[in-house]
N, C-alpha and C. Protein backbone atom coordinates (compact mmCIF):
# COMPACT_ATOMS: atom_id res chain seq x y z
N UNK A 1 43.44 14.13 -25.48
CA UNK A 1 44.88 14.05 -25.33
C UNK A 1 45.24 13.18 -24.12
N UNK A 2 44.75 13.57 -23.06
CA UNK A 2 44.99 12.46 -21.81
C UNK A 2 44.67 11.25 -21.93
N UNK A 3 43.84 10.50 -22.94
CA UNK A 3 43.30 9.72 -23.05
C UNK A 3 44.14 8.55 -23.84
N UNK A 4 45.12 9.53 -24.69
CA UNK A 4 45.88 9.34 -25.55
C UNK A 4 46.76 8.57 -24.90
N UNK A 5 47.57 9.89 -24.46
CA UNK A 5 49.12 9.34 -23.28
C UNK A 5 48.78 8.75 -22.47
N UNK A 6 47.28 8.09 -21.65
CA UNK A 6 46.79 7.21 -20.80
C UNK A 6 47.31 5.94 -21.57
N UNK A 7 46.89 5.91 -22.91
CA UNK A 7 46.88 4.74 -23.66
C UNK A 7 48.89 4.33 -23.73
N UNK A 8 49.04 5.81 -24.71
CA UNK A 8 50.60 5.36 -24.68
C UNK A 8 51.36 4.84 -23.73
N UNK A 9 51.29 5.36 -22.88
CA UNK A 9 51.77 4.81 -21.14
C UNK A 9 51.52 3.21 -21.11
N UNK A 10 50.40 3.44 -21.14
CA UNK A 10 49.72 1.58 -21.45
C UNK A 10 51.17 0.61 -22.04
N UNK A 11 50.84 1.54 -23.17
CA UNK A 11 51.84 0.29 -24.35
C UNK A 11 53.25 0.46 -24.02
N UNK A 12 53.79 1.70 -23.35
CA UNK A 12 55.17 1.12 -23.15
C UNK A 12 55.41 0.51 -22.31
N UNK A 13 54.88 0.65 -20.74
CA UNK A 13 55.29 -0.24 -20.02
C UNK A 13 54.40 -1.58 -20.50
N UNK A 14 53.87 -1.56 -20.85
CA UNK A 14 53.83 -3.06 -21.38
C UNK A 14 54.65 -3.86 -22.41
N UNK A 15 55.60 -3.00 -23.04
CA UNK A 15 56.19 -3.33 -23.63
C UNK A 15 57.40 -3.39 -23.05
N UNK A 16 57.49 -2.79 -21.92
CA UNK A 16 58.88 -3.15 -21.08
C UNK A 16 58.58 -4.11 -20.48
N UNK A 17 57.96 -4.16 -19.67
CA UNK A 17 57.63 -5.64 -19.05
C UNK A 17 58.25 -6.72 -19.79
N UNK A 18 57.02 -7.06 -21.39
CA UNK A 18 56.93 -8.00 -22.11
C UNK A 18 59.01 -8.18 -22.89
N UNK A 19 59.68 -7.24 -22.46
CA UNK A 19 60.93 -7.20 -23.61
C UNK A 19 62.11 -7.77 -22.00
N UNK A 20 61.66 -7.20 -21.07
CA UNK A 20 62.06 -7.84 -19.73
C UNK A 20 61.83 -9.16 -19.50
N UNK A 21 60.30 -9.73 -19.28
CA UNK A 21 59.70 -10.83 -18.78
C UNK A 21 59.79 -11.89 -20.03
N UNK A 22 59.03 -11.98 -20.92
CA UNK A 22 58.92 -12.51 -21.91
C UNK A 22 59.79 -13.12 -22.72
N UNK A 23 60.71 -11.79 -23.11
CA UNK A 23 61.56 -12.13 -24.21
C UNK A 23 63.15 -12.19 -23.71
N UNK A 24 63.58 -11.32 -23.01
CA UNK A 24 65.37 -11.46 -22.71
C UNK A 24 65.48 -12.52 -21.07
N UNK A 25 64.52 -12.53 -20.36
CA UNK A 25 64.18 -13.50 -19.12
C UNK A 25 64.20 -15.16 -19.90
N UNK A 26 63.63 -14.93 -20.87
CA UNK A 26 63.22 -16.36 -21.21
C UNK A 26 64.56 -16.72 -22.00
N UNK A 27 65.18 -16.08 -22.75
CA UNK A 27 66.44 -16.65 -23.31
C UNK A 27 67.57 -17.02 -22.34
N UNK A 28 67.75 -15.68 -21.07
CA UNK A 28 68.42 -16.39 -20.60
C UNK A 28 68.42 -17.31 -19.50
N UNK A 29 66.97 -17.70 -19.24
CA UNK A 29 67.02 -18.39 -18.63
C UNK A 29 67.45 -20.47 -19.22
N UNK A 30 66.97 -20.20 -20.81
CA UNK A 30 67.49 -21.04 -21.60
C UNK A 30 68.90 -21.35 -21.62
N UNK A 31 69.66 -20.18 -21.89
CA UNK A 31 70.94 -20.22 -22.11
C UNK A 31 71.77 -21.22 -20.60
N UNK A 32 70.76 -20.64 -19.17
CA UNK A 32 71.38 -21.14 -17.82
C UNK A 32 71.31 -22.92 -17.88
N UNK A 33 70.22 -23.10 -18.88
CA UNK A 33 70.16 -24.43 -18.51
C UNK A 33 70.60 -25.16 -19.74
N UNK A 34 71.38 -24.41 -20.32
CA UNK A 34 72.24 -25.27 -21.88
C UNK A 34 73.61 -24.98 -21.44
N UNK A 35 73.84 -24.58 -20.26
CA UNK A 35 74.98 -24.50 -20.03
C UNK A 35 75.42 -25.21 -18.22
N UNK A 36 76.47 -25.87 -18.23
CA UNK A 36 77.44 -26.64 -17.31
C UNK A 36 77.32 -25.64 -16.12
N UNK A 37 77.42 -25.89 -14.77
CA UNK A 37 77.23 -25.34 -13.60
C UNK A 37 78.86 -24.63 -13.92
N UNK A 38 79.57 -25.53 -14.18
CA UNK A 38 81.04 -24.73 -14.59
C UNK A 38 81.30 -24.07 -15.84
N UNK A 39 80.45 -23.82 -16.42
CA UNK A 39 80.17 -23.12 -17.65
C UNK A 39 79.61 -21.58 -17.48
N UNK A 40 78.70 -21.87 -16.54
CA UNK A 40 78.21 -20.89 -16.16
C UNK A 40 79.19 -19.56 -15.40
N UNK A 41 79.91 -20.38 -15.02
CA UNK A 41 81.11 -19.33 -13.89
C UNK A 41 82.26 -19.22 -15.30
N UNK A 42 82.21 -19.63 -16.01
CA UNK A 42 83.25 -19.56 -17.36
C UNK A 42 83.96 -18.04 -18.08
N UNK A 43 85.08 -17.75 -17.29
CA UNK A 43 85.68 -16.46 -18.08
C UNK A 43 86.49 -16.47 -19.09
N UNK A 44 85.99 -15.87 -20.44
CA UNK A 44 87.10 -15.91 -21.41
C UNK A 44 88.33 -15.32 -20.81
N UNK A 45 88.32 -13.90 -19.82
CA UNK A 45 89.83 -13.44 -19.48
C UNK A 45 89.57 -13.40 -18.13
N UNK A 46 90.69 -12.80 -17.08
CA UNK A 46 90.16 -12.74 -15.53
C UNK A 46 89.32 -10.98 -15.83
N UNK A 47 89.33 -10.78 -16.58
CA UNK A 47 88.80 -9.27 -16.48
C UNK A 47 87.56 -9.23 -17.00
N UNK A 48 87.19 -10.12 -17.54
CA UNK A 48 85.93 -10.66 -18.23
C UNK A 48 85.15 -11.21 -16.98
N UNK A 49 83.64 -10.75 -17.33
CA UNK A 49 82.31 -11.73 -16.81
C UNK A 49 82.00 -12.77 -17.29
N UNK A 50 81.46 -13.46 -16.22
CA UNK A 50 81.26 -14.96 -16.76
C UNK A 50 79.85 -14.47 -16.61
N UNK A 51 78.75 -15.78 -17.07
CA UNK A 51 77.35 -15.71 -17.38
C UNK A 51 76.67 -15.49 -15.85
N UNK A 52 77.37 -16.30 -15.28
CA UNK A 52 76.97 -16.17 -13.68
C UNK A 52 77.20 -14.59 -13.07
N UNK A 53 77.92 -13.96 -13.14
CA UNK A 53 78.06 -12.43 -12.66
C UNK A 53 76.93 -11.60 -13.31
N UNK A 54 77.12 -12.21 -14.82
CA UNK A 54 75.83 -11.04 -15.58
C UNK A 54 74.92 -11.25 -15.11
N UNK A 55 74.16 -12.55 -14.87
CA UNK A 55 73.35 -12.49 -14.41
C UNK A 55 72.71 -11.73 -12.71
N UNK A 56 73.95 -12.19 -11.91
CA UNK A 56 74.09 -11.36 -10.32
C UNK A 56 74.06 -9.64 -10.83
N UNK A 57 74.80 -9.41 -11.90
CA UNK A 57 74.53 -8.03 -12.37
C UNK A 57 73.51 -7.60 -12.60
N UNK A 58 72.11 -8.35 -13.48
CA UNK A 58 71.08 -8.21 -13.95
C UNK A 58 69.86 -7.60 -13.02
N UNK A 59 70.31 -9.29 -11.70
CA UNK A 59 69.50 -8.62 -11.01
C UNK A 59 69.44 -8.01 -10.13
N UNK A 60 70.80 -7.01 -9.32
CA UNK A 60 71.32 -6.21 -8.70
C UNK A 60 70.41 -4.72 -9.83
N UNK A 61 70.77 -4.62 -11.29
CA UNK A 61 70.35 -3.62 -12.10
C UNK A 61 69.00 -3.58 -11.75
N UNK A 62 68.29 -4.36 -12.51
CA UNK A 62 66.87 -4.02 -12.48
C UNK A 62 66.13 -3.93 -10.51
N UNK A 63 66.61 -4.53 -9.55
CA UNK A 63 66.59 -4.29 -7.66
C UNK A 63 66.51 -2.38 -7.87
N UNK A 64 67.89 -2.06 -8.46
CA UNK A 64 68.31 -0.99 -7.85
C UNK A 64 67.16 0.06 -8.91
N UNK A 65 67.29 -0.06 -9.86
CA UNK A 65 66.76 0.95 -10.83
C UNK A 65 65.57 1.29 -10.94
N UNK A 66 64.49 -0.56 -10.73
CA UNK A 66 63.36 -0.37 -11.05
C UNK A 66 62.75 -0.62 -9.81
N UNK A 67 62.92 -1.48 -8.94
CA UNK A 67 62.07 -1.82 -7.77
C UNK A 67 62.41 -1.04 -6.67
N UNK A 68 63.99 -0.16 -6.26
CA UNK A 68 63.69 0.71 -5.49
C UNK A 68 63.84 1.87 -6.31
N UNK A 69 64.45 1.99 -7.19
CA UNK A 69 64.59 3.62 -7.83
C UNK A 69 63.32 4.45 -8.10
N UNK A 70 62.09 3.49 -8.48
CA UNK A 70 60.94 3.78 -9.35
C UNK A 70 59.63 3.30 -8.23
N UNK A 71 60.17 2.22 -7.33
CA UNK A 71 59.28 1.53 -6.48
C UNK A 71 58.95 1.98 -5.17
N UNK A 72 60.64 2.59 -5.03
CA UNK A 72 60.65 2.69 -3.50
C UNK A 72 60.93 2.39 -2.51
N UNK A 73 61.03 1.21 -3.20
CA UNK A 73 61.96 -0.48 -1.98
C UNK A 73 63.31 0.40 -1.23
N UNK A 74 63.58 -0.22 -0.14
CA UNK A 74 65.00 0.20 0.32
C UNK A 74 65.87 -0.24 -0.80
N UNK A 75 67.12 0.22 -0.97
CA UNK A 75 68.22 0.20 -1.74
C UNK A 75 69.37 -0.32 -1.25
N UNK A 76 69.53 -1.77 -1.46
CA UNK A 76 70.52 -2.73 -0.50
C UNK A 76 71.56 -3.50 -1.66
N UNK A 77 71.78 -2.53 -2.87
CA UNK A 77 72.72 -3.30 -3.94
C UNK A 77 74.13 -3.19 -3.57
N UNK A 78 74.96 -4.45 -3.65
CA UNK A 78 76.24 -4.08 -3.38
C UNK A 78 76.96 -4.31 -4.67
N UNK A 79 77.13 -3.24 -5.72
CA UNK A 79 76.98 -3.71 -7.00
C UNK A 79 78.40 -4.80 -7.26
N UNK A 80 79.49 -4.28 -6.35
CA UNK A 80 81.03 -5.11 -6.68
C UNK A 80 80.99 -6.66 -6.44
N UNK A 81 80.44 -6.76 -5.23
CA UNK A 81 80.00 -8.26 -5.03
C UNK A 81 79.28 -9.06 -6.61
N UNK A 82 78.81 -7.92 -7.42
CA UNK A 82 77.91 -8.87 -8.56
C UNK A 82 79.06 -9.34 -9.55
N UNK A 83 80.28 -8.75 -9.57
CA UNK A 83 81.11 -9.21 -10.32
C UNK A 83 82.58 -9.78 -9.81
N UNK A 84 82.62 -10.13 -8.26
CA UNK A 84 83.96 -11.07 -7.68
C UNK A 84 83.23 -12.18 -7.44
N UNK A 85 82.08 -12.59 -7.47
CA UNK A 85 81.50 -13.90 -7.37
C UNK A 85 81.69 -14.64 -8.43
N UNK A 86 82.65 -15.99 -7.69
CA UNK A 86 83.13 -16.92 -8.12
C UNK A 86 82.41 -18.53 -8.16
N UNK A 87 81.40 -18.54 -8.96
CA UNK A 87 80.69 -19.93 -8.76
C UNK A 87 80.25 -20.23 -7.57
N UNK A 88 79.80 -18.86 -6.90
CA UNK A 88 78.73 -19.30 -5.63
C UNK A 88 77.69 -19.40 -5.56
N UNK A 89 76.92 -19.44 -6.73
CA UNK A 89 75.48 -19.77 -6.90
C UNK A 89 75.24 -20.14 -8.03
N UNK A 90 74.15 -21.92 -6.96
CA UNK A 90 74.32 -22.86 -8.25
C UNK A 90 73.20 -22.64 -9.58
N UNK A 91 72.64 -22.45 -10.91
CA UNK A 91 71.84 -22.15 -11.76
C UNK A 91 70.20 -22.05 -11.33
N UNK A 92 69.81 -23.02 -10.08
CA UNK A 92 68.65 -22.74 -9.82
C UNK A 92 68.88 -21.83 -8.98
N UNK A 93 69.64 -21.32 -8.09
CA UNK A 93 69.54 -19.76 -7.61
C UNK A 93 69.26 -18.76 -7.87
N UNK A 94 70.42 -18.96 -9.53
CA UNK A 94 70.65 -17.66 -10.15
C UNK A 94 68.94 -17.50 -11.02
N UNK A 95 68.40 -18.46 -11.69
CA UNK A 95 67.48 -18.50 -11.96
C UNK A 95 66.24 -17.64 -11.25
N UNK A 96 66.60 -18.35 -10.28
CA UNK A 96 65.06 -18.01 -8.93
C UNK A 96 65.50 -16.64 -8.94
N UNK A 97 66.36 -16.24 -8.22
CA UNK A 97 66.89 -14.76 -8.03
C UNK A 97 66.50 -13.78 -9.64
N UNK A 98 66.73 -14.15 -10.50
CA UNK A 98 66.43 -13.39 -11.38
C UNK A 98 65.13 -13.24 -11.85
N UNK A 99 64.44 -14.67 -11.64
CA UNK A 99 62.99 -14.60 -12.32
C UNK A 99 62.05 -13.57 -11.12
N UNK A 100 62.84 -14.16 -9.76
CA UNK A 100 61.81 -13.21 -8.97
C UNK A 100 61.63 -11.42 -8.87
N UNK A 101 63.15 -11.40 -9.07
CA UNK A 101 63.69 -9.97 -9.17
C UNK A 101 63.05 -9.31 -10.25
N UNK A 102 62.72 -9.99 -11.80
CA UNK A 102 61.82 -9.33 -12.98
C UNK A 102 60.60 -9.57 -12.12
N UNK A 103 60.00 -10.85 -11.63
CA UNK A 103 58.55 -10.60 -11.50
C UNK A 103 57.93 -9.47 -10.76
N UNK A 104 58.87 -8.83 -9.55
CA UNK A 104 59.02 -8.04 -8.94
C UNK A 104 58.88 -6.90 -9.42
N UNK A 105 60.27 -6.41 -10.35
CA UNK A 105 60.02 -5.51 -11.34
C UNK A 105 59.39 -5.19 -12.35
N UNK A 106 58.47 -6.30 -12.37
CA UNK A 106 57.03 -6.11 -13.58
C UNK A 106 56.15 -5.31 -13.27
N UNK A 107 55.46 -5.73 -11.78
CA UNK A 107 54.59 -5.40 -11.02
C UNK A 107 54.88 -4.04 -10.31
N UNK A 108 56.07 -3.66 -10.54
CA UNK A 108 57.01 -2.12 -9.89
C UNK A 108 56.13 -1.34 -11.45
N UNK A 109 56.73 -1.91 -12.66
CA UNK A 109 56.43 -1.12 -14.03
C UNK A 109 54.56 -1.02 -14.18
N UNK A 110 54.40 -2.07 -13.89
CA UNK A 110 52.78 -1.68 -14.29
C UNK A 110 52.03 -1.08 -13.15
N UNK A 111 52.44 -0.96 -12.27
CA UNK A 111 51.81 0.69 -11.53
C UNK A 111 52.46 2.10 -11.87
N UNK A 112 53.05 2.21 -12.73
CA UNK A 112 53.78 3.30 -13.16
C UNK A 112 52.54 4.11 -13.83
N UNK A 113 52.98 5.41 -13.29
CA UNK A 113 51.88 6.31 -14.15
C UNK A 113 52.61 7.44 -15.75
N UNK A 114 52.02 8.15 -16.26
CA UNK A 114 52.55 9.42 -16.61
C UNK A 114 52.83 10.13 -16.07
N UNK A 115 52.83 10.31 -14.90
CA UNK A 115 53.07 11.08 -14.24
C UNK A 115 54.41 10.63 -13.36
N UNK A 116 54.65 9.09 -12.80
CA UNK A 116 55.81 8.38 -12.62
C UNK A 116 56.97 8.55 -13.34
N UNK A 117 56.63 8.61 -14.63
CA UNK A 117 57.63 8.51 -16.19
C UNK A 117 57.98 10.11 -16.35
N UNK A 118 57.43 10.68 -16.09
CA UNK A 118 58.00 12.42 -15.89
C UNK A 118 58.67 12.67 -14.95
N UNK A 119 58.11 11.86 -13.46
CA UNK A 119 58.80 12.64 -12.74
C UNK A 119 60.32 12.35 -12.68
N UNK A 120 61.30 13.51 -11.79
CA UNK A 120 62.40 12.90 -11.55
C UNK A 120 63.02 12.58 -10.58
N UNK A 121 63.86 10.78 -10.97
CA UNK A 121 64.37 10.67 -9.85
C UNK A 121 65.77 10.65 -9.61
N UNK A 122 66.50 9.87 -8.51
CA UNK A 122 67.93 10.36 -8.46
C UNK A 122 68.36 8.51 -8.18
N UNK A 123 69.11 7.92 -9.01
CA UNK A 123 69.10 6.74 -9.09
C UNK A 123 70.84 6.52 -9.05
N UNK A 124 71.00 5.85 -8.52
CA UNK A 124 72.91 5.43 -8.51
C UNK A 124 73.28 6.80 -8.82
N UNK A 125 73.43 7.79 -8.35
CA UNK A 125 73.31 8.89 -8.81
C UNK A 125 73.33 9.56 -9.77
N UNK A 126 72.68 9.26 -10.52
CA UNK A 126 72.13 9.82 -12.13
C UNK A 126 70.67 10.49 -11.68
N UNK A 127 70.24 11.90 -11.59
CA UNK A 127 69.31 12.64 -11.65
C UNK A 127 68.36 11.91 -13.45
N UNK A 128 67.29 11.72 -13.48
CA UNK A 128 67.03 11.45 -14.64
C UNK A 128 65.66 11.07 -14.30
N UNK A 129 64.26 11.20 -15.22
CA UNK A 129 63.22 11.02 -15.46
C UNK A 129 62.89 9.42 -15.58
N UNK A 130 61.62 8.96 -14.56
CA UNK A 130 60.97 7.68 -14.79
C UNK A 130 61.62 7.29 -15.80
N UNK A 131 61.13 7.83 -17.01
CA UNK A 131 61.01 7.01 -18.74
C UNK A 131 62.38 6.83 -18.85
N UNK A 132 63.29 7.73 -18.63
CA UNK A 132 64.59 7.39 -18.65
C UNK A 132 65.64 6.23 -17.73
N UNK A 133 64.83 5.88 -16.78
CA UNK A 133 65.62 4.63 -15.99
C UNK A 133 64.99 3.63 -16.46
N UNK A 134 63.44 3.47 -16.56
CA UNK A 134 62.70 2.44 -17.07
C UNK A 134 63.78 1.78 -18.50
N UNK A 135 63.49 2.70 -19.68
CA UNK A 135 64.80 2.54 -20.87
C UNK A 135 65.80 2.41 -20.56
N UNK A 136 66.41 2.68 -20.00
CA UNK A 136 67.77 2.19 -18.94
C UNK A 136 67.73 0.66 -18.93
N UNK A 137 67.05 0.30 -18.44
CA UNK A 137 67.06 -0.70 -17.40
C UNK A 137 66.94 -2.15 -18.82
N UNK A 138 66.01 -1.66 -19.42
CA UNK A 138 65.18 -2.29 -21.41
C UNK A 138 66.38 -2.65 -21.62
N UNK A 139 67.58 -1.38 -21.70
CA UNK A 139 68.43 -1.84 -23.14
C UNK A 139 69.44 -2.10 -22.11
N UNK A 140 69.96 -2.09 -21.05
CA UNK A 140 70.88 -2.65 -20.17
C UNK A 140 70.66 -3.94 -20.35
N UNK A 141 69.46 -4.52 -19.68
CA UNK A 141 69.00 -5.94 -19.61
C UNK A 141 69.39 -6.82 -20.96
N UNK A 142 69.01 -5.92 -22.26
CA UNK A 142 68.91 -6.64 -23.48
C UNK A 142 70.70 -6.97 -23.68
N UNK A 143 71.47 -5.86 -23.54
CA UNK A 143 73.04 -5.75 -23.93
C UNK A 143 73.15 -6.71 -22.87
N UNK A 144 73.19 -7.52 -21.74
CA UNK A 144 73.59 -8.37 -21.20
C UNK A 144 73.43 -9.40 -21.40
N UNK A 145 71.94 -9.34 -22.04
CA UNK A 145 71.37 -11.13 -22.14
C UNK A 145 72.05 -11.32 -23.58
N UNK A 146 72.28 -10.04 -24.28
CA UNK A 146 73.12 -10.60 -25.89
C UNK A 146 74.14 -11.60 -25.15
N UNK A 147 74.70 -11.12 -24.67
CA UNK A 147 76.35 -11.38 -24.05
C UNK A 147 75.68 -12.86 -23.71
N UNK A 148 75.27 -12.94 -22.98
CA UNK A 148 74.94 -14.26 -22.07
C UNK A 148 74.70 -15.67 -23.68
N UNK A 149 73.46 -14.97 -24.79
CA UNK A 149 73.23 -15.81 -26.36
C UNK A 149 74.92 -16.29 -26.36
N UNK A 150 75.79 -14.67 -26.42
CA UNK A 150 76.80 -14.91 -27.01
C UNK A 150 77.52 -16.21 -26.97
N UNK A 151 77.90 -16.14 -25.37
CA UNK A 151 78.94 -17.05 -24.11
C UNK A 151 78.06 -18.53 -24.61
N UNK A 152 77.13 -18.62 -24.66
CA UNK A 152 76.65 -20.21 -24.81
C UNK A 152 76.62 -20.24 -26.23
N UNK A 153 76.01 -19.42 -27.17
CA UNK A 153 76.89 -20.63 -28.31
C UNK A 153 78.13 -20.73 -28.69
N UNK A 154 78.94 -19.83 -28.12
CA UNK A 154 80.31 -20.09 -28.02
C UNK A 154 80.46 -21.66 -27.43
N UNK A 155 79.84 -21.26 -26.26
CA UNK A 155 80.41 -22.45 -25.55
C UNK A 155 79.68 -24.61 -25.71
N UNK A 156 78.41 -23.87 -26.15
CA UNK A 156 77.63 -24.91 -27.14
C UNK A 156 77.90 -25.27 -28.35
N UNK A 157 78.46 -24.37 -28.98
CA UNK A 157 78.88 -24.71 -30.73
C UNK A 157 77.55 -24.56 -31.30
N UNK A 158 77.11 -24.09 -31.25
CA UNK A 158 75.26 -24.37 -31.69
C UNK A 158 74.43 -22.99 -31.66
N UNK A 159 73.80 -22.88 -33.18
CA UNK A 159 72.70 -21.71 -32.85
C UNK A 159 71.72 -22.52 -32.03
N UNK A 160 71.44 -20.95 -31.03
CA UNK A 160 70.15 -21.49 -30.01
C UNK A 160 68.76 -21.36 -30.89
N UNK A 161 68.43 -20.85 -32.25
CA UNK A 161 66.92 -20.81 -32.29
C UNK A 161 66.79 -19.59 -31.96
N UNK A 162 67.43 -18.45 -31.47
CA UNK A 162 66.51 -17.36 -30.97
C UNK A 162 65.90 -16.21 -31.95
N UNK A 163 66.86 -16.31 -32.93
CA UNK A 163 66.55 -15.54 -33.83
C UNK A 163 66.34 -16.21 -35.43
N UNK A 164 65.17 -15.82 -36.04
CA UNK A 164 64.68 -16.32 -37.31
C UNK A 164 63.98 -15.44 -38.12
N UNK A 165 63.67 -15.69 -39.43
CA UNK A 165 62.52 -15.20 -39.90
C UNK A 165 61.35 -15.61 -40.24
N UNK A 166 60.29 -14.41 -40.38
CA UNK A 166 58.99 -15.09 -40.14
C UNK A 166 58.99 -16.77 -41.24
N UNK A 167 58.34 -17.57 -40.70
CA UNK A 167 58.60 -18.48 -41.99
C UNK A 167 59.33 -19.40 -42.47
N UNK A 168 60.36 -19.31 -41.31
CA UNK A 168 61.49 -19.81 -41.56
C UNK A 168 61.46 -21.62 -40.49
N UNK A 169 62.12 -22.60 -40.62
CA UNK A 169 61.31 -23.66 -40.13
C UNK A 169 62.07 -23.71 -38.16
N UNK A 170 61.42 -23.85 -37.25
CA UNK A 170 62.36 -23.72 -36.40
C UNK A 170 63.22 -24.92 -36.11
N UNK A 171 63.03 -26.00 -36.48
CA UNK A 171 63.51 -27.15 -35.98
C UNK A 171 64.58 -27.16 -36.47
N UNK A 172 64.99 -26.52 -37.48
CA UNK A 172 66.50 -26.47 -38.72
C UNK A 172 66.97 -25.56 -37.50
N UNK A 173 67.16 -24.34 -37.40
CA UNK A 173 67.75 -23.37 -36.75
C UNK A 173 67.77 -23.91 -35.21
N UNK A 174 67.47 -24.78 -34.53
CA UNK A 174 67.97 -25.65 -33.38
C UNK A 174 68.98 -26.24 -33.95
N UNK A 175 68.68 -26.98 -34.80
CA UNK A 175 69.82 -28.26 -34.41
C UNK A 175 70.99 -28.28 -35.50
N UNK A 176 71.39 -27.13 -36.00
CA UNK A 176 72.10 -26.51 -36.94
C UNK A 176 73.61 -26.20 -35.97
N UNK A 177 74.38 -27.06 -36.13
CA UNK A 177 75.57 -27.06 -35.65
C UNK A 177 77.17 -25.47 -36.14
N UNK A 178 77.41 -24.88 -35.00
CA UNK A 178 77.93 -24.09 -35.66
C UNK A 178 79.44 -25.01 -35.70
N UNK A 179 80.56 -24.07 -36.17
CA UNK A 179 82.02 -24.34 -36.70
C UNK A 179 82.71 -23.54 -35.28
N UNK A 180 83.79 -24.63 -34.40
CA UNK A 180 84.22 -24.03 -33.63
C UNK A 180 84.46 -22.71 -33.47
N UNK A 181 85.24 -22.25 -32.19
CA UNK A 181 85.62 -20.81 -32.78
C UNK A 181 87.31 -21.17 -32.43
């Protein structure tokens, strides 16, 4: 049985990592560079986020949740600042800041034990179990980087390619022009 949940443990945080690092990191880091430095700061309303905040959001989320909530790090998020910032950081910032902040939080997840993922901690103040901020943090990250796909092909006119089926040719689904909105 221990041998078991040794293993399972294995595969989820590796599968958080890989759904963090891999897959929603890499889109939007695509999306930062298919999109205008003033594109990036781009609000459909004033009450609305632009791509640039989500992202300052992203990596304020995963700082607070996974690298000190789970890590230990001091806890220095000022979460309001992630969303009155107005085009103060130019795409290779936001980039750097985010890629370092996951690489950070990779290396936070893969020392995680079963015993990490049980225990509980007390995070932005939500009392709640490892496994439960770790998942937190999965489907937070993912619901933002949708948003972020969203904002650029809005603002591209264009499917990005991110999504296909097996089989399907990729070079069509690049350069496949969408219909304003």
């Amino acid at each position: 049985m221990t041998t078991n949940l040794s293993r399972l443990t294995r595969q989820i945080l590796a599968q958080a990592r890989h759904s963090l690092q891999a897959h929603h990191l890499t889109r939007i880091a695509r999306c930062l560079r298919m999109l205008s430095e003033k594109k990036i700061w781009w609000r459909s309303h004033p009450t609305s986020n632009s791509v640039g905040n989500l992202v300052l959001h992203l990596e304020g989320n995963v700082r607070q949740w996974i690298i000190s909530g789970l890590g230990g790090a001091p806890d220095r998020r000022e979460r309001d600042k992630e969303f009155s910032a107005r085009g103060l950081f130019p795409r290779r910032v936001l980039l750097a800041r985010l890629g370092k902040t996951v690489a950070e939080a990779s290396r936070v997840i893969q020392k995680l034990s079963p015993d990490d993922l049980t225990r509980e901690y007390v995070i932005q103040g939500f009392r709640l179990s490892g496994l439960k901020a770790l998942w937190h943090v999965v489907e937070h990250f993912a619901h933002h980087a949708g948003q972020i796909v969203l904002v650029t092909k809005m603002k591209r006119r264009r499917d990005l390619g991110f999504t296909r089926l097996p089989g399907q040719a990729i070079k069509a689904s690049r350069t496949r022009k969408l219909p304003a909105i």
